[in-house]
Protein backbone atom coordinates (compact mmCIF):
# COMPACT_ATOMS: atom_id res chain seq x y z
CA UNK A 1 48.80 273.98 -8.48
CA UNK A 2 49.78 274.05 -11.90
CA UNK A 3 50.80 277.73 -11.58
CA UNK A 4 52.99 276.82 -8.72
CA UNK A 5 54.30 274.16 -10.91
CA UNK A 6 55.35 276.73 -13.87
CA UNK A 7 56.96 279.40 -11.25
CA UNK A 8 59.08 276.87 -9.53
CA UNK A 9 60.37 275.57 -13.16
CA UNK A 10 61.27 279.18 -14.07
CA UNK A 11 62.86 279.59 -11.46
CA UNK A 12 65.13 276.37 -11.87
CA UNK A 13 65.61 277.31 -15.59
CA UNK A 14 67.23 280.57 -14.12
CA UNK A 15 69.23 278.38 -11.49
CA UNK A 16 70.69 275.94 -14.35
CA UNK A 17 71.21 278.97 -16.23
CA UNK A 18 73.21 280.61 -13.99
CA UNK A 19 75.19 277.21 -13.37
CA UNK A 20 75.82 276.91 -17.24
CA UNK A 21 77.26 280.64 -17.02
CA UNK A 22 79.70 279.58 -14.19
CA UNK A 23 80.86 276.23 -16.23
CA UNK A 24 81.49 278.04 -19.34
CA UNK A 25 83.47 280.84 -17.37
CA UNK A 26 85.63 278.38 -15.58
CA UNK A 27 86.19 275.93 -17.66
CA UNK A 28 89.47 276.12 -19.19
CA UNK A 29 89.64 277.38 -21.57
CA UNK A 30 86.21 279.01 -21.65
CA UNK A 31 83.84 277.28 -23.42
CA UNK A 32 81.72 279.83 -25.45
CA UNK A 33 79.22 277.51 -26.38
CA UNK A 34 78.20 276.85 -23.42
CA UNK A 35 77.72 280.26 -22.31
CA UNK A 36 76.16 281.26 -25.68
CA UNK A 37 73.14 277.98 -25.07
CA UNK A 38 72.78 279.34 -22.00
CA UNK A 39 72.30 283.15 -22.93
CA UNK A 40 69.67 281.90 -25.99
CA UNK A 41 68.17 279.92 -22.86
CA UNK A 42 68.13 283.03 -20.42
CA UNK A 43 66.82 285.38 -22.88
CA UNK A 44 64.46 282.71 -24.21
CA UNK A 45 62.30 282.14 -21.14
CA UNK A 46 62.62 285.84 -19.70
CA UNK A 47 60.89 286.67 -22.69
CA UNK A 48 58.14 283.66 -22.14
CA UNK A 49 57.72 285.12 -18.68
CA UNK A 50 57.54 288.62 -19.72
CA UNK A 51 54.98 288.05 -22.21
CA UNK A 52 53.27 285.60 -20.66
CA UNK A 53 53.45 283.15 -22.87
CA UNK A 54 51.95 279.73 -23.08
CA UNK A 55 52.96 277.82 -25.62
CA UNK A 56 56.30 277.81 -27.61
CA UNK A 57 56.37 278.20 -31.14
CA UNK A 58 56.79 274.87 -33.12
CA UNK A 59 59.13 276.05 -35.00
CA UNK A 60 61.59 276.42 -31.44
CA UNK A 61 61.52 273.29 -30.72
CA UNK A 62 64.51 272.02 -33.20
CA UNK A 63 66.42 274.89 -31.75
CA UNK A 64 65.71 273.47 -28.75
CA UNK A 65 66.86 270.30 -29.63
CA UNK A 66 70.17 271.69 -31.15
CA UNK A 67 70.66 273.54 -27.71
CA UNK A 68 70.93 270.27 -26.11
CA UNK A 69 72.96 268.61 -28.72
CA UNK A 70 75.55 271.58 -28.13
CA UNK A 71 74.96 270.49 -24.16
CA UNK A 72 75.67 267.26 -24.34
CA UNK A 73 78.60 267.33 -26.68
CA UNK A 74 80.21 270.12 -25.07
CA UNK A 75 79.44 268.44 -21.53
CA UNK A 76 81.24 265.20 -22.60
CA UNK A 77 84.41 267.43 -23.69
CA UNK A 78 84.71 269.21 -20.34
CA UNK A 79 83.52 265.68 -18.53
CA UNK A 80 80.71 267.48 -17.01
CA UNK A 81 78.49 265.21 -16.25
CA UNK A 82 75.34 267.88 -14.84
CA UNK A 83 76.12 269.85 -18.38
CA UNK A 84 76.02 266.45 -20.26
CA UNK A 85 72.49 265.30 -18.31
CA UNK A 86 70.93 268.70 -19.32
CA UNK A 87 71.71 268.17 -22.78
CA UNK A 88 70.27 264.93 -22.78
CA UNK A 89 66.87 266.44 -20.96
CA UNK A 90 66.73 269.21 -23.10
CA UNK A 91 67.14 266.58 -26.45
CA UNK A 92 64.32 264.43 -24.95
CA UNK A 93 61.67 267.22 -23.79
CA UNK A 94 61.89 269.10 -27.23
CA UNK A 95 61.96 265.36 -28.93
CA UNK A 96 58.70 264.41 -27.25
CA UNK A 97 57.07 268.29 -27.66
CA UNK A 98 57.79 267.64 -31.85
CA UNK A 99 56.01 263.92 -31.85
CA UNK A 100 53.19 264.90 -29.42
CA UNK A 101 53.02 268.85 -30.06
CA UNK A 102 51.13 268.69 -26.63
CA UNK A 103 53.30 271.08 -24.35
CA UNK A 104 54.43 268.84 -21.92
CA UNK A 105 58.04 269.25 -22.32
CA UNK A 106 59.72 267.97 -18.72
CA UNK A 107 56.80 267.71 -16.69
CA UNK A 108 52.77 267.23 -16.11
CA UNK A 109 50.74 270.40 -16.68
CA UNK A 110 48.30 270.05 -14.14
């Protein structure tokens, strides 16, 4: 189950992603920080998928935590209200992974 879990949030990753690419190309004028969070994002996890691996790095997770800061500020200039709730997901899951360093960032690992 748990693998099942872990494809179907890589997958979504790659969705949002690919949604974050379209924002940031039509927004107008392009926002380039949005496209550059999600290209760190896109590059981030195909690596974690191509290696394989299972556990971030602490020291990722206040990148990860800036990534969503960028999210959420640059969702509430463009009134984007999907780019400003991943932001805000993004700032909680990498705020909980720092105080409980447990690797349950959005979801049960079961």
């Amino acid at each position: 189950m748990g693998k099942n879990i872990n494809f179907c949030f890589s997958i979504l990753v790659y969705i949002v992603c690919i949604y974050l690419f379209i924002v940031s190309i039509i927004s107008k004028p392009p926002d380039y920080l949005i496209f550059i969070v999600a290209l760190i994002i896109f590059v981030s996890h195909v690596y974690k998928d191509v290696t394989k691996l299972e556990k971030w790095p602490l020291w990722t997770e206040p990148i990860g935590f800036l990534l969503g800061v960028i999210l959420l500020i640059r969702g509430i200039y463009i009134k984007n209200w999907i780019v400003m709730f991943l932001g805000l997901f993004k700032i909680i899951a990498h705020i909980r992974q720092i105080l409980f360093k447990n690797n349950l960032y959005y979801f049960l690992n079961t």
